[in-house]
Structures are given as C-alpha cells and as structure tokens.
Protein backbone atom coordinates (compact mmCIF):
# COMPACT_ATOMS: atom_id res chain seq x y z
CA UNK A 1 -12.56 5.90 13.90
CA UNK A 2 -11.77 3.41 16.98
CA UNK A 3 -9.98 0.52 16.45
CA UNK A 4 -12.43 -1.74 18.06
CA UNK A 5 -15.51 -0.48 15.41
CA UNK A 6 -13.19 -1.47 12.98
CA UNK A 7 -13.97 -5.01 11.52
CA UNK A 8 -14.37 -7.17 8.21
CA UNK A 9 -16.74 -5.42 5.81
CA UNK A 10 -16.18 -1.90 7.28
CA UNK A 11 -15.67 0.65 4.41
CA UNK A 12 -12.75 2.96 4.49
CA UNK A 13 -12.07 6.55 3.26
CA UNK A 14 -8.11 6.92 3.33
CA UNK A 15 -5.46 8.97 2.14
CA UNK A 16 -2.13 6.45 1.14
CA UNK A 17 0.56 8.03 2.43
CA UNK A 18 3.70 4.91 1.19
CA UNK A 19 3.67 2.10 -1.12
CA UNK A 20 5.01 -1.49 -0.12
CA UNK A 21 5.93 -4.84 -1.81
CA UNK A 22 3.41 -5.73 -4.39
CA UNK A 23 1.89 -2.18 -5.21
CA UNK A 24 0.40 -2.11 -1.72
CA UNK A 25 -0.71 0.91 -0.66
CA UNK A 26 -0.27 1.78 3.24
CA UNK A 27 -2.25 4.41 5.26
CA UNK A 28 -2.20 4.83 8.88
CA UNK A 29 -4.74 5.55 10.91
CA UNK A 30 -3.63 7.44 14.68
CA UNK A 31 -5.26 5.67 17.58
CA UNK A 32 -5.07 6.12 21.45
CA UNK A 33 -2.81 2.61 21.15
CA UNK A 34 -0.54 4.06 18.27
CA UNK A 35 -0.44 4.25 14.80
CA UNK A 36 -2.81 1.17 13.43
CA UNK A 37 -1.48 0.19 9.68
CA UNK A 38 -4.27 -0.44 6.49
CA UNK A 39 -3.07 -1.98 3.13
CA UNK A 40 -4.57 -1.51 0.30
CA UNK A 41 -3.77 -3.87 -2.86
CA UNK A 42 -3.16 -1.42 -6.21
CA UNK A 43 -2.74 1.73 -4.44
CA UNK A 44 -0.12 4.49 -3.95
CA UNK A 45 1.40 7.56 -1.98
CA UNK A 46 -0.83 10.78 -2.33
CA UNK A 47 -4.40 8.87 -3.55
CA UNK A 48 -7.50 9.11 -1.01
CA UNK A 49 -9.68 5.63 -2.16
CA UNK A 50 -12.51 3.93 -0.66
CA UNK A 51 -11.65 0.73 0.42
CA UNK A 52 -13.65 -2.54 2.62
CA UNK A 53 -11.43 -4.18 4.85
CA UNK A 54 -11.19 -7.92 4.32
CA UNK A 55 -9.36 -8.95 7.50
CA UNK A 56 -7.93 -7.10 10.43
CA UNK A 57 -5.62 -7.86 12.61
CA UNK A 58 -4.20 -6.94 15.88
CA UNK A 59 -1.61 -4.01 14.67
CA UNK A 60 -2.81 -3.84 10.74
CA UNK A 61 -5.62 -4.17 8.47
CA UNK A 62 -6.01 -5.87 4.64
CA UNK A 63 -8.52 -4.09 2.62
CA UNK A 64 -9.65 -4.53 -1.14
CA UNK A 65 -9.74 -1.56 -3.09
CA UNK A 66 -13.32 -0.04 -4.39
CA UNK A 67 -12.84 3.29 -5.78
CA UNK A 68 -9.86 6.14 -6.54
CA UNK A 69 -11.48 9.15 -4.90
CA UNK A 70 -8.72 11.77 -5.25
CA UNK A 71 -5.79 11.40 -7.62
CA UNK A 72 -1.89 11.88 -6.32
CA UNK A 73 0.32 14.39 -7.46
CA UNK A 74 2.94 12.14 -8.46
CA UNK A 75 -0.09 10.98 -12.09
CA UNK A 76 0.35 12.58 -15.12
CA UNK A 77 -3.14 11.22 -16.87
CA UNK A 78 -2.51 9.44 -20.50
CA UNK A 79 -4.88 8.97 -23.52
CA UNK A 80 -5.68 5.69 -22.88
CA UNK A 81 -9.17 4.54 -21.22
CA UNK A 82 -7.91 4.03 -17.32
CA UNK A 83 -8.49 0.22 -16.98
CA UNK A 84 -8.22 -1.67 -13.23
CA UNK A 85 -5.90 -4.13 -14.81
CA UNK A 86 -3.38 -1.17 -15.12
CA UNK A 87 -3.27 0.68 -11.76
CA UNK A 88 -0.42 2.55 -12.88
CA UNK A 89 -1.39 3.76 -15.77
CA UNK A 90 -1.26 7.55 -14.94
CA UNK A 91 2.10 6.76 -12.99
CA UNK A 92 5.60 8.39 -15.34
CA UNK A 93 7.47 4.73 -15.19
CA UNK A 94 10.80 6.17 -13.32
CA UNK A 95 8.27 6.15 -10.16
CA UNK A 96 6.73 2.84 -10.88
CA UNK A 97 10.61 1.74 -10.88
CA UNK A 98 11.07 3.20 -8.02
CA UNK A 99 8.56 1.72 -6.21
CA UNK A 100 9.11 -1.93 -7.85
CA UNK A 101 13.02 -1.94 -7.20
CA UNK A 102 12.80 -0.52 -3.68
CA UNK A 103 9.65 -2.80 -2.75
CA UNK A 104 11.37 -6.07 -4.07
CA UNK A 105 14.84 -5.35 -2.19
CA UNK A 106 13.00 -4.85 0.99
CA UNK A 107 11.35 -8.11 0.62
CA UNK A 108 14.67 -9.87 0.11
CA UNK A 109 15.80 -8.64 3.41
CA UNK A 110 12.43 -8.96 5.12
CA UNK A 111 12.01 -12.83 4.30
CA UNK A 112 15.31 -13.87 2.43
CA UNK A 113 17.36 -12.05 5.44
CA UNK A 114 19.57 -11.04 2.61
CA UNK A 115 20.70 -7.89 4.26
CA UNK A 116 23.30 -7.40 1.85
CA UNK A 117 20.73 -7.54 -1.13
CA UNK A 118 21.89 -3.95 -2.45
CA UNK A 119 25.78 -5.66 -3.07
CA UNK A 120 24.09 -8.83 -4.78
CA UNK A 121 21.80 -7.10 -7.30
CA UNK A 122 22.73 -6.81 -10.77
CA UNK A 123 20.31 -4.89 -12.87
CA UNK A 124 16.40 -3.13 -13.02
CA UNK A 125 15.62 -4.78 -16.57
CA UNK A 126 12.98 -2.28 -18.26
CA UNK A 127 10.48 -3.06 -20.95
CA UNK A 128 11.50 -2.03 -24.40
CA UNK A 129 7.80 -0.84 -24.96
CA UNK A 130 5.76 0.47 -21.74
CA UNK A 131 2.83 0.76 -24.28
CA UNK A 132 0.68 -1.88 -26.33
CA UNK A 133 2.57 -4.83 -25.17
CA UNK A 134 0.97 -7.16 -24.25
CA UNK A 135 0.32 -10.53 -26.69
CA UNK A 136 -2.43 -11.77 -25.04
CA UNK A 137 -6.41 -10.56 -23.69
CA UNK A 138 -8.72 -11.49 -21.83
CA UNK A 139 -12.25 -9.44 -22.15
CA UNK A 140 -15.92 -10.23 -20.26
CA UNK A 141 -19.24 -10.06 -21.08
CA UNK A 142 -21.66 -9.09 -18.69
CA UNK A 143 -25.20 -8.18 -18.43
CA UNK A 144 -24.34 -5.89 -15.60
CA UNK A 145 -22.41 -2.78 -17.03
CA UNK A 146 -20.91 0.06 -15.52
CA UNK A 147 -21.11 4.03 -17.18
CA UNK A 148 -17.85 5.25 -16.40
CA UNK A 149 -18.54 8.66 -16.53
CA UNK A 150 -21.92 8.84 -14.85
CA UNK A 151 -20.62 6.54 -12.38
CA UNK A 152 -23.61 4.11 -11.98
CA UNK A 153 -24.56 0.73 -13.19
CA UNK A 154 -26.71 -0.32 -15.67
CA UNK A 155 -28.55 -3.55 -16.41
CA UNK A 156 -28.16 -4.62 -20.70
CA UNK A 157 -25.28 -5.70 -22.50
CA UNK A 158 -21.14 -4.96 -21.54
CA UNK A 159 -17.72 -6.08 -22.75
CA UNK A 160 -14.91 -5.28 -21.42
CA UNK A 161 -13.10 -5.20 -18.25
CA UNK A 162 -14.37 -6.16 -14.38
CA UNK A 163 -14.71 -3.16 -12.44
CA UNK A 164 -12.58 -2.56 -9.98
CA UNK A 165 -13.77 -4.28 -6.45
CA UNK A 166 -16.10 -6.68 -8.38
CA UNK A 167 -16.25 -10.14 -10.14
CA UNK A 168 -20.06 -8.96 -11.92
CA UNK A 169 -19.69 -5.95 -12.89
CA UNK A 170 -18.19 -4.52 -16.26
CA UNK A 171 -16.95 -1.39 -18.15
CA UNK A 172 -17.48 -1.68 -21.43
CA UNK A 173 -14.22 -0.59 -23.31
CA UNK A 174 -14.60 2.49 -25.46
CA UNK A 175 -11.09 2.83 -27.02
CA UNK A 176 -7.16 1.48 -26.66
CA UNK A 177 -6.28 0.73 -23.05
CA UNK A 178 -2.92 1.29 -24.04
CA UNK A 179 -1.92 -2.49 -22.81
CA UNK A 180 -3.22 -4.50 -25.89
CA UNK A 181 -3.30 -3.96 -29.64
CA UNK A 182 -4.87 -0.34 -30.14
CA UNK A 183 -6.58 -1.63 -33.54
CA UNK A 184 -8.44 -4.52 -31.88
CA UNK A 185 -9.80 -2.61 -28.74
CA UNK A 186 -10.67 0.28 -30.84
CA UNK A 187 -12.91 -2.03 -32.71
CA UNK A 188 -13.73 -4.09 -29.39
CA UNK A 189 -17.14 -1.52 -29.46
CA UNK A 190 -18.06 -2.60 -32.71
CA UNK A 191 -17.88 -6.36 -31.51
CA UNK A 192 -20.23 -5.87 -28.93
CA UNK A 193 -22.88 -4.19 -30.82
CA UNK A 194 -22.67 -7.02 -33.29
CA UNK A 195 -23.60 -9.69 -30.29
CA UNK A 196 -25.82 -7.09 -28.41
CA UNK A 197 -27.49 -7.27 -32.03
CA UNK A 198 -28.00 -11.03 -32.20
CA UNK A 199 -30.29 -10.63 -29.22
CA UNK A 200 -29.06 -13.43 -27.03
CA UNK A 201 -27.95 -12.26 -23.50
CA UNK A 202 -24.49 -11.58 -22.00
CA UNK A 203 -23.48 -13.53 -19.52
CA UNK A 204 -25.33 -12.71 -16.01
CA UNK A 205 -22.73 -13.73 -13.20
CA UNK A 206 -25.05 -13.65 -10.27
CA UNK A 207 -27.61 -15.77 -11.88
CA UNK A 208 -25.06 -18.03 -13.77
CA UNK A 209 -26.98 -17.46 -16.98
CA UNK A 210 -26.53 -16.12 -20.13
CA UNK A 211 -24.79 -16.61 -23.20
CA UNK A 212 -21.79 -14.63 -24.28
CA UNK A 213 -19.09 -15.05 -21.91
CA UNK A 214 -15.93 -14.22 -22.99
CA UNK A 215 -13.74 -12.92 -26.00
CA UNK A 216 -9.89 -14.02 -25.48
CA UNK A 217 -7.07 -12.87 -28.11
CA UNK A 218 -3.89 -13.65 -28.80
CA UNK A 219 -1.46 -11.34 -30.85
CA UNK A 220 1.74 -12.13 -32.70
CA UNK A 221 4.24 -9.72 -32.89
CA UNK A 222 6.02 -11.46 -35.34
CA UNK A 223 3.29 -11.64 -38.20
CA UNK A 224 0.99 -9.08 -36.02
CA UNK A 225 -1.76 -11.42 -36.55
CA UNK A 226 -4.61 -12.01 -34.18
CA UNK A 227 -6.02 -15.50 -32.74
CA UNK A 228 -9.39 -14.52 -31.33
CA UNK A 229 -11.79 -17.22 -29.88
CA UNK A 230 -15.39 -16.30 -28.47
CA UNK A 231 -16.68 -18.54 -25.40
CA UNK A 232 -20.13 -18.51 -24.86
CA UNK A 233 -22.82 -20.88 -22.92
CA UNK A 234 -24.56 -23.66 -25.07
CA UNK A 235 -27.77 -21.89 -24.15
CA UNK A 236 -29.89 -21.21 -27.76
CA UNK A 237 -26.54 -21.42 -29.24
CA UNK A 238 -29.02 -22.67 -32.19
CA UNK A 239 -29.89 -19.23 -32.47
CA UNK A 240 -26.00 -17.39 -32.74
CA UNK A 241 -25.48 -17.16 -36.36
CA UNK A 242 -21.98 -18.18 -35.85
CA UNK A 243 -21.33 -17.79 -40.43
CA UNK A 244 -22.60 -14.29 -39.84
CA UNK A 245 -20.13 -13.19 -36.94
CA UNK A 246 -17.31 -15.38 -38.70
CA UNK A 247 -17.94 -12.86 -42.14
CA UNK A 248 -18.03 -10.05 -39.58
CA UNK A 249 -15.07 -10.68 -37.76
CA UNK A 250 -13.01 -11.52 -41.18
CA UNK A 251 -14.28 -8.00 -42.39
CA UNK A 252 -13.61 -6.13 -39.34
CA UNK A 253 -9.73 -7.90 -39.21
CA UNK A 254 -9.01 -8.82 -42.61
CA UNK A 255 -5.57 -10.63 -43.15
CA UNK A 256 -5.02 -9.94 -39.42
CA UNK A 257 -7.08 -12.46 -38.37
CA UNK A 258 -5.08 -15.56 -38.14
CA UNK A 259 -8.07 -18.17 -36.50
CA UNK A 260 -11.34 -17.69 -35.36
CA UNK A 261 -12.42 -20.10 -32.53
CA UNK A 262 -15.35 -20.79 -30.61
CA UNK A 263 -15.51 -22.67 -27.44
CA UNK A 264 -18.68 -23.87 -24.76
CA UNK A 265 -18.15 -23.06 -21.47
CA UNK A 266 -21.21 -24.43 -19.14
CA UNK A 267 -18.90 -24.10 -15.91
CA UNK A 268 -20.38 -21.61 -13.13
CA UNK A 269 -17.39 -20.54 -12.36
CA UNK A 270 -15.37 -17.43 -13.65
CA UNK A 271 -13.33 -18.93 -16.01
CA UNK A 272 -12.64 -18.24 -19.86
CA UNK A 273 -10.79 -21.58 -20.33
CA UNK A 274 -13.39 -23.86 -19.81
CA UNK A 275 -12.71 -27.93 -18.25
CA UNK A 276 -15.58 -29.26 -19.87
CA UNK A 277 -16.48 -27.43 -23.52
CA UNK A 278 -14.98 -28.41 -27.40
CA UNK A 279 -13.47 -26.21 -29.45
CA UNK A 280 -14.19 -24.89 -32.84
CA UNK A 281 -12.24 -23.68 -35.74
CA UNK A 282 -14.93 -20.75 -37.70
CA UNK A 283 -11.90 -19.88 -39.64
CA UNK A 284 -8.24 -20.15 -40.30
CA UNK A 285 -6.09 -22.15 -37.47
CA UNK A 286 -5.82 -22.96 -34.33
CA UNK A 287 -2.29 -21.35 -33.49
CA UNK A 288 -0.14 -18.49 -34.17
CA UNK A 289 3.87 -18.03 -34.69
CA UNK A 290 6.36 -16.35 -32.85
CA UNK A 291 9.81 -15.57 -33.04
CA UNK A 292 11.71 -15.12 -29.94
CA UNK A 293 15.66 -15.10 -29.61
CA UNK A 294 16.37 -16.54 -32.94
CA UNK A 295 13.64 -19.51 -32.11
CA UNK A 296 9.97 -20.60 -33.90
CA UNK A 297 6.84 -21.06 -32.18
CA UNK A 298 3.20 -22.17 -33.08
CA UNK A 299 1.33 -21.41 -29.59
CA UNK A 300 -2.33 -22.60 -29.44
CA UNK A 301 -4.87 -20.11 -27.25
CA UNK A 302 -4.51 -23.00 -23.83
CA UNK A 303 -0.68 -22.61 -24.21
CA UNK A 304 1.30 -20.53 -22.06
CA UNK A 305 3.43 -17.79 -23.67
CA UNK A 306 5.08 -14.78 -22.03
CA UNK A 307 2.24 -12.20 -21.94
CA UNK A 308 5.12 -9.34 -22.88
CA UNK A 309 7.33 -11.33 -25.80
CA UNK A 310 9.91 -8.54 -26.17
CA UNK A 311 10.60 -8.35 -22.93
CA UNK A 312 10.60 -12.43 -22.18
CA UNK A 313 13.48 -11.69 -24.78
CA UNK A 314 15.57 -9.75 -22.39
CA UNK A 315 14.70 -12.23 -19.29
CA UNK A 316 15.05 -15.08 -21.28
CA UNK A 317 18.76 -13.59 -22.15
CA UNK A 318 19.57 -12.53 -18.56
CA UNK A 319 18.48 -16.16 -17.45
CA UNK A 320 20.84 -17.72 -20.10
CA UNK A 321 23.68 -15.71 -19.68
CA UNK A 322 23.56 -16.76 -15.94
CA UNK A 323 23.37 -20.52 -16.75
CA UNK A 324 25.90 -20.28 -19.08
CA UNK A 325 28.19 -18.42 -16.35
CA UNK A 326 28.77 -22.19 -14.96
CA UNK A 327 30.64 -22.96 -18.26
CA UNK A 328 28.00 -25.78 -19.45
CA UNK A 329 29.69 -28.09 -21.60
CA UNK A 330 28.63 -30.51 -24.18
CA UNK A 331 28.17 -33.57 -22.28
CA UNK A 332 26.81 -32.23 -18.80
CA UNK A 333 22.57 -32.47 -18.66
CA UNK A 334 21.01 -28.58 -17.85
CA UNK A 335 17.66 -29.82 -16.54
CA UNK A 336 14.71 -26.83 -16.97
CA UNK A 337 12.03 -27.31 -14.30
CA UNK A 338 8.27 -25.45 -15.15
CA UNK A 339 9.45 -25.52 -18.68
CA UNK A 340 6.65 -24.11 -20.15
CA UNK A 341 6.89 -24.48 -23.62
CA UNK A 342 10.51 -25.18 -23.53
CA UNK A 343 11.95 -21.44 -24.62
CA UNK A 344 14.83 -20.93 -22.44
CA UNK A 345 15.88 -24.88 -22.70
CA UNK A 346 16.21 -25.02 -26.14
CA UNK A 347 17.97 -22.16 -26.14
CA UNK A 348 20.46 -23.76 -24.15
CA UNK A 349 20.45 -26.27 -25.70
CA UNK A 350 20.81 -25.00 -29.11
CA UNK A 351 23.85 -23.30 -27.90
CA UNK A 352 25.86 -25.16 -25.81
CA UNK A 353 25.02 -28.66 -27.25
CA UNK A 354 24.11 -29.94 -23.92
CA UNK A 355 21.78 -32.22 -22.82
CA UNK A 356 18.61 -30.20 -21.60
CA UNK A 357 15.48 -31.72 -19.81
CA UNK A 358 12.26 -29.96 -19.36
CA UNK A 359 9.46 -30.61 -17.08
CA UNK A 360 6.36 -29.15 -16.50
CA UNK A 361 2.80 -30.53 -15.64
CA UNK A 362 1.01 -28.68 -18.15
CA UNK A 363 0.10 -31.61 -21.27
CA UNK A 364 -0.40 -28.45 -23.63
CA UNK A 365 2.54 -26.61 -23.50
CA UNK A 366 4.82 -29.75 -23.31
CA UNK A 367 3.22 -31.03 -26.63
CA UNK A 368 3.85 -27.02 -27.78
CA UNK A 369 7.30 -27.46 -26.35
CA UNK A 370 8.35 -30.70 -28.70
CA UNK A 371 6.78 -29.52 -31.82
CA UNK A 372 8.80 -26.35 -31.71
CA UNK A 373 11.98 -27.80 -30.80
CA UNK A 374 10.74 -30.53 -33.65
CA UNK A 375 10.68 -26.99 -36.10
CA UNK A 376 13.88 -25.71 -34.25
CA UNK A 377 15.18 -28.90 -35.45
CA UNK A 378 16.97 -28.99 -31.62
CA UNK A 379 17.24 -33.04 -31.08
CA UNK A 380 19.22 -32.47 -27.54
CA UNK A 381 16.08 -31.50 -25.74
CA UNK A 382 13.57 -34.03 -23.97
CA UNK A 383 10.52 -33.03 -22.49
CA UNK A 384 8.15 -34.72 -19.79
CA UNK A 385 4.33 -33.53 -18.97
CA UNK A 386 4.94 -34.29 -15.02
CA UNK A 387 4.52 -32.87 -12.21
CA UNK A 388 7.86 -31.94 -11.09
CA UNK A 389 7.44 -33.41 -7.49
CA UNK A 390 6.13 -36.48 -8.95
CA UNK A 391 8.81 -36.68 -11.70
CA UNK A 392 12.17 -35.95 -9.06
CA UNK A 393 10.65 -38.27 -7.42
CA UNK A 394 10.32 -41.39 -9.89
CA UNK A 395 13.63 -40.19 -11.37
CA UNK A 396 15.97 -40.51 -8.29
CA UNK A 397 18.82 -41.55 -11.19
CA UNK A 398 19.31 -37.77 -11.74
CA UNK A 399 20.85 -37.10 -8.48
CA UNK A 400 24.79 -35.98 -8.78
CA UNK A 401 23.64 -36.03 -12.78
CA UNK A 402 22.97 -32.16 -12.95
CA UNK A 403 25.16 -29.50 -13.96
CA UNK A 404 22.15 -26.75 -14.05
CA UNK A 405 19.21 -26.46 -12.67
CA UNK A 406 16.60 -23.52 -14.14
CA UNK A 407 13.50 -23.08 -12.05
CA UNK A 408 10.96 -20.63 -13.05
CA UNK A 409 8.08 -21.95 -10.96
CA UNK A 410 4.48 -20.36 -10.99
CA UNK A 411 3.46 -17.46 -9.20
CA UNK A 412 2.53 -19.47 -6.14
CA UNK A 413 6.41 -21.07 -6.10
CA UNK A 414 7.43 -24.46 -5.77
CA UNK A 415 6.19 -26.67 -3.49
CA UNK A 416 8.15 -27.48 0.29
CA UNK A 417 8.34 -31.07 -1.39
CA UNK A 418 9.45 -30.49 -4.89
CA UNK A 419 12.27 -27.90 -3.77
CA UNK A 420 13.58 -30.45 -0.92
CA UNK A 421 13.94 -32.99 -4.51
CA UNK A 422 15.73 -30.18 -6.55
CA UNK A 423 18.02 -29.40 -3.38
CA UNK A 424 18.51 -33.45 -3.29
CA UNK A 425 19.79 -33.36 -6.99
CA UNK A 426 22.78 -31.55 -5.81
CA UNK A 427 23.59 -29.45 -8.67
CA UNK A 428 26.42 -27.18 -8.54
CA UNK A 429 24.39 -24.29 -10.34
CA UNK A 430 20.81 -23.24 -9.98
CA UNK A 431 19.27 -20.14 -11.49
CA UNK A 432 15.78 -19.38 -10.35
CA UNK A 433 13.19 -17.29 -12.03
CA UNK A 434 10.04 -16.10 -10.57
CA UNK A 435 6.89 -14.18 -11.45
CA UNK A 436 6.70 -13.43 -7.49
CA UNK A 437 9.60 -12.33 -5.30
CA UNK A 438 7.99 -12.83 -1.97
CA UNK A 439 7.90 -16.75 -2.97
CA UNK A 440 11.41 -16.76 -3.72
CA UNK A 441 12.60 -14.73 -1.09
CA UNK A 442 10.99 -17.65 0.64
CA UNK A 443 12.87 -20.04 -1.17
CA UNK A 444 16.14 -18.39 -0.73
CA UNK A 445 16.45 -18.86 2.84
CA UNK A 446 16.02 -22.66 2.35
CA UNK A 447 18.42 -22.98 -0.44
CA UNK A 448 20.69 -21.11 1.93
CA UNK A 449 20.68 -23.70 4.61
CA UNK A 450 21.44 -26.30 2.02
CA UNK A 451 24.22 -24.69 1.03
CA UNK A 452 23.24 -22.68 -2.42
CA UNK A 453 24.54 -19.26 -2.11
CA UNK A 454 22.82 -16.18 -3.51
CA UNK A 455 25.68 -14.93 -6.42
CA UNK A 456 23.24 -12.40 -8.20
CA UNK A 457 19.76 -10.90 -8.30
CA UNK A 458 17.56 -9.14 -11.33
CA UNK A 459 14.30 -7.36 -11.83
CA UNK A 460 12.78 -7.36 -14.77
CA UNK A 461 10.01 -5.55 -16.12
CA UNK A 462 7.47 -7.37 -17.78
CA UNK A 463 4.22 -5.73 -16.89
CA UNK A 464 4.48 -1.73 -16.89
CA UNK A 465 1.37 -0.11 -15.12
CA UNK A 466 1.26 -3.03 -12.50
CA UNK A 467 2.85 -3.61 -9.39
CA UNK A 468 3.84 -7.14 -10.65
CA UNK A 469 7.90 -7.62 -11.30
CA UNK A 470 9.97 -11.02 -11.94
CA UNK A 471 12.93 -11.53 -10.46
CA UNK A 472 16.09 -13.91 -11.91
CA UNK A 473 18.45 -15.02 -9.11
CA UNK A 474 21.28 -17.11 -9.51
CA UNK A 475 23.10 -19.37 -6.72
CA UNK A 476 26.25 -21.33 -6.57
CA UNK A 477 26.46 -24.66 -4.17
CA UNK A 478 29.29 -23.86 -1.39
C-alpha cells in the first residue's frame, strides 16, 4: 500500500511483529520513504488482525482493532469463552509479564527520562489468582447480537459483552469468561432467556430505544455473595414483572444473592450508572462486605472498590510499607489524596496512630469511607468529598504540615494545577500510585524539578489478560 492512500477510515490487514506500552501492538509497513509504523491497541507479536486506522500521522499510524485473523504462536487457547475485555486471555502470563514489565520501564525512560529505571525498580507484583478475579461486572443488553461461531450478526435479543471494534454490537455469553464468578456467568444464559421471555426489547443503541440495558454485579470474596442490580429504560416498565424476576433471580442464586436492585436509566448515552434514574431494593440490601488487610467494608454498587481485592491486598501493602519507610510517627498528619473509600489511610492510620486525611471528590465513596472507618472504629481519620485542587487550595494551612503524602490519582492523573498544590505542601515523603504509568511518568519529571527524587518503583498486577498494570513509586524531597 502507498503511504499517501493511506488515511482515516482505511482498513488494514497486518501481521504485529512487537508489542509496546499499553498492550499496543506495532506493525510496520516498508515504503519507498522507510519503514512507516501502525499501532494497534490490544494486539501482540505474531497475530495478523484487521484493523481501521483512526489517525495517521506523518511517520506512524493509530488504528482500532476489528478482528484477530490469525493467532500467534506465542497462545496456548484456555477453556474459557475468549472475551474482548481479556485480550490476553490465550497469552501463558510469564509473556504477558514480559511484555507489561518491559513496556512500563521503557515508558519511564521515554517520558520520566529515568534512564536509570532498571537500578530504581523494586519488584513485578503478580496476582495471587490469574483466574476468576475479578469482584465486579459489567454486562449489556443489546438488540443487535453477534454468533460467534458463524461470525455474523443477528437482529433479537443479546447479553453479554460489546464486540470487539463496536459500541452496538454484542456476544451473548455462553459460559465462564474466566474473569468473573464462573457460577454467575454460567447462569448469565439463563438470565437472558428469562428477559428475552418477558417480551420487552433489549436495548437498541443506534435507535436509543429499548428496555433492558444493563446487568451490573458485584461479588464478595469474603462472604462470596453477589449484589446484582438490573438497569433498564422506564419504557412499559408497567409491563416487567419485576416479583417474577426477583423469585427467579432468588432461585437461580439462593443465599448467594446478597441484594437485588433495579435502577432507570433514560440517558442516551452508554452508561450503566445512570445521572438521572432512582434506585430500587427487589430484595435484600443495598451493599456488600469485604475484608481487606485486617479491615471491614460495606461497598454500595456506585462505590469504588478495587476490581481485583486480593491483589489491592498486596498493593495496598507495598504502598504502606513505603509510607511507613519515612518512620511516621504519632503526631505527624499522613494526608491520602483520591482516597477512595479510605483503605490504605486507615490502614495507616490504624497502625501508626497518626493523623491521616483523605480527599477525594467522589460524595459516595467518602460517605463509604467514614462509615467503615466508623465500623473500623479508627477515630484518627478525617475525610473530605472535595475536589483535591479545590480543597489544597482552600486549605493553604496544610503547607509545611505534611509528613506523607499518598496519591493514587485516576487513570487520567492529576491535574497540572492540583500537583503544583501537592508540590506546594512540601512534604518530605510522597508515594504515588497509579492505574496508568504513562501519566506518572509524566508526573515524575515535574516532581523532579521540584526537588522529589524517585527512591523506588513497583508493578503490580491487578488485571491478568490485559495490558493494564499499576505502578507504586515512592520519592524523597532532596
């Protein structure tokens, strides 16, 4: 192909031939200029996909995967229904290490310009289970299906997963995708013949019509209960007999079934968590527990929770054992930015006896956050439902105040504003956790320049059969 035919929308046939930061796939394609680079998101060495290319460039192209059209050598296939969520699925996990560990070091030198990256990092931290653990689902209804194994679509009644490429189309799910809990999407078929069997449509994305929309789950590992809510339109919800699927859904789980919720969702957009709709016990609660490191928690369906809980153990240690390297003592103030609901702070402060703050903007998890510390009976903890930009900013008192910072930011990182405030705090220590290395190898080079030096660097684990890894670094102020 010539370079210059090449343009947004064209479709691809490529072989990958190397794998870069983020589970991107790289081909190359020889032209009379050189060697002109394609990425593809989700891909790796030895697969020939299909793929459109959503913007080129001068020297490279970005493309969005559509279909796997030859396997690599490097897959071993698994028993599990192959799922788009889990690009990896086939991979043996010593080569999705590989990949992770070498991608993320690379990106640390690329934008961090910490070329001595390999001296600084500590430890690959790998997930105690590679299989079912997840604690938390998210599954569509559609009335545009996809057969898997005829390969074509079909217009009538799916739930399941998007296909891969698309935001309309769905596979129903036969059997256990290995991520989840095997029990619940084994029985996800009967769950879908029971609402194909109420007559009222699935959800028709194109048209923004349609009924049921989505079927979210939460797991507890500690009590192996499930929290399961149903979001559909309001459209003849008149006609859903919502008794009937509540006596259907207790059958199906039994005692596993913790809560059985139901919630509107009008919006258009493509969104199980809707702005706008009420919420409604059918059964049981609202919330299941947890246990994590010793601590209690009641988390609702909005609140956030690490997805893999027995792995958040091990990062939630890691992180802890780093703060604690700057000998907190009982009267110093460890202040735990993006709190979330307030794990790792109370930790700290259930151990050390210091003074712990936690911020974060979600209302949710920050009311989650004070009830469990409430049940933890942990009274050295104070949390604030801020935005931490905001709240630096109205709290200027905190400056020189700090003995530890802990930053664990979302995936898109902290803001240019909000890190200049936590720089401005002048804390000796600072340990930074992040769902997205490139961000913080961002973020390092500015702490840098202000003086934080990078002491130590982990991976961790959390999602096997992704290309996603979080990273824990730790800095000292020079």
């Amino acid at each position: 192909m010539e370079i210059t035919s090449l343009k947004k929308g064209s479709i691809l046939e490529i072989r990958i031939t190397d794998v870069a930061f983020g589970g991107k796939g790289i081909a190359k394609i020889e032209t009379a200029g050189g060697q002109f680079v394609v990425f593809v998101p989700n891909t790796f060495t030895g697969q020939l996909v299909r793929a459109r290319v959503v913007t080129k460039r001068k020297r490279h192209a970005e493309c969005k995967l559509m279909d796997i059209l030859e396997s690599s050598s490097l897959e071993q296939p698994s028993e599990f229904q192959p799922i788009s969520g889990a690009p990896y699925i086939n991979l043996p996990i010593d080569i999705q290490k590989s990949f992770k560990q070498d991608g993320c070091l690379n990106i640390y030198k690329r934008i961090g310009h910490i070329e001595n990256i390999e001296d600084l990092f500590d430890e690959y931290i790998e997930s105690p289970s590679i299989w079912h653990y997840r604690n938390k689902m998210e599954y569509s209804f559609s009335a545009i299906g996809y057969n898997v194994e005829k390969q074509e679509e079909f217009d009538g009644f799916a739930l399941g997963f998007k296909k891969r490429g698309t935001w309309w189309i769905v596979e129903n799910l036969e059997k256990d995708s290995g991520m989840f809990d095997a029990e619940f999407e084994n029985k996800l078929k009967d769950i879908r013949k029971f609402c194909e069997a109420s007559g009222l449509p699935a959800w028709h994305p194109p048209r923004k019509e349609g009924f049921f929309r989505y079927l979210v789950v939460r797991k507890s590992f500690e009590t192996n209960q499930l929290l399961i809510k149903l979001v559909t339109s309001d459209t003849n919800m008149d006609q859903f007999d919502f008794g009937a699927f509540t006596a259907f859904m207790s059958d199906l789980f039994g005692e596993r079934l913790a809560g059985l919720l139901h919630t509107v969702n009008n919006d258009i957009g493509d969104n199980a968590q809707s702005r706008l709709g009420d919420e409604t016990v059918l059964t049981g609660k609202p919330v299941i527990e947890e246990e994590l490191l010793g601590l209690n928690f009641e988390i609702s369906m909005q609140s956030f929770f690490q997805t893999n809980p027995k792995c958040a153990e091990l990062l939630y240690q890691k992180t802890i054992a780093y703060a604690l390297e700057g000998d907190v003592q009982p009267d110093q103030v460890v202040m735990d930015l993006f709190c979330g609901t307030g794990t790792i702070g109370q930790i700290i402060a259930s151990r050390t006896g210091s003074r712990v703050i936690g911020v974060d903007i979600v209302e949710d998890a920050i009311e989650n956050a004070r009830e469990n510390a409430k049940k933890n009976q942990i009274e050295n903890v104070t949390f604030y439902a801020a935005d931490v930009n905001k709240f630096l900013y109205e709290y200027p008192d905190y400056q020189n105040k700090i003995h530890t910072i802990i930053l664990d930011p979302p995936r898109a990182g902290i803001s240019g504003k909000a890190l200049k405030r936590v720089i401005e705090l002048n804390a000796p220590h600072l340990v930074y956790v992040s769902c997205n290395p490139s961000t913080q190898a961002r973020d390092i080079e500015i702490l840098s320049e202000a003086g934080y030096k990078l002491q130590k660097l982990s991976l961790v684990d959390q999602f096997p059969h992704t290309a996603h890894v979080e990273a824990i670094a730790k800095f000292e102020k020079a």
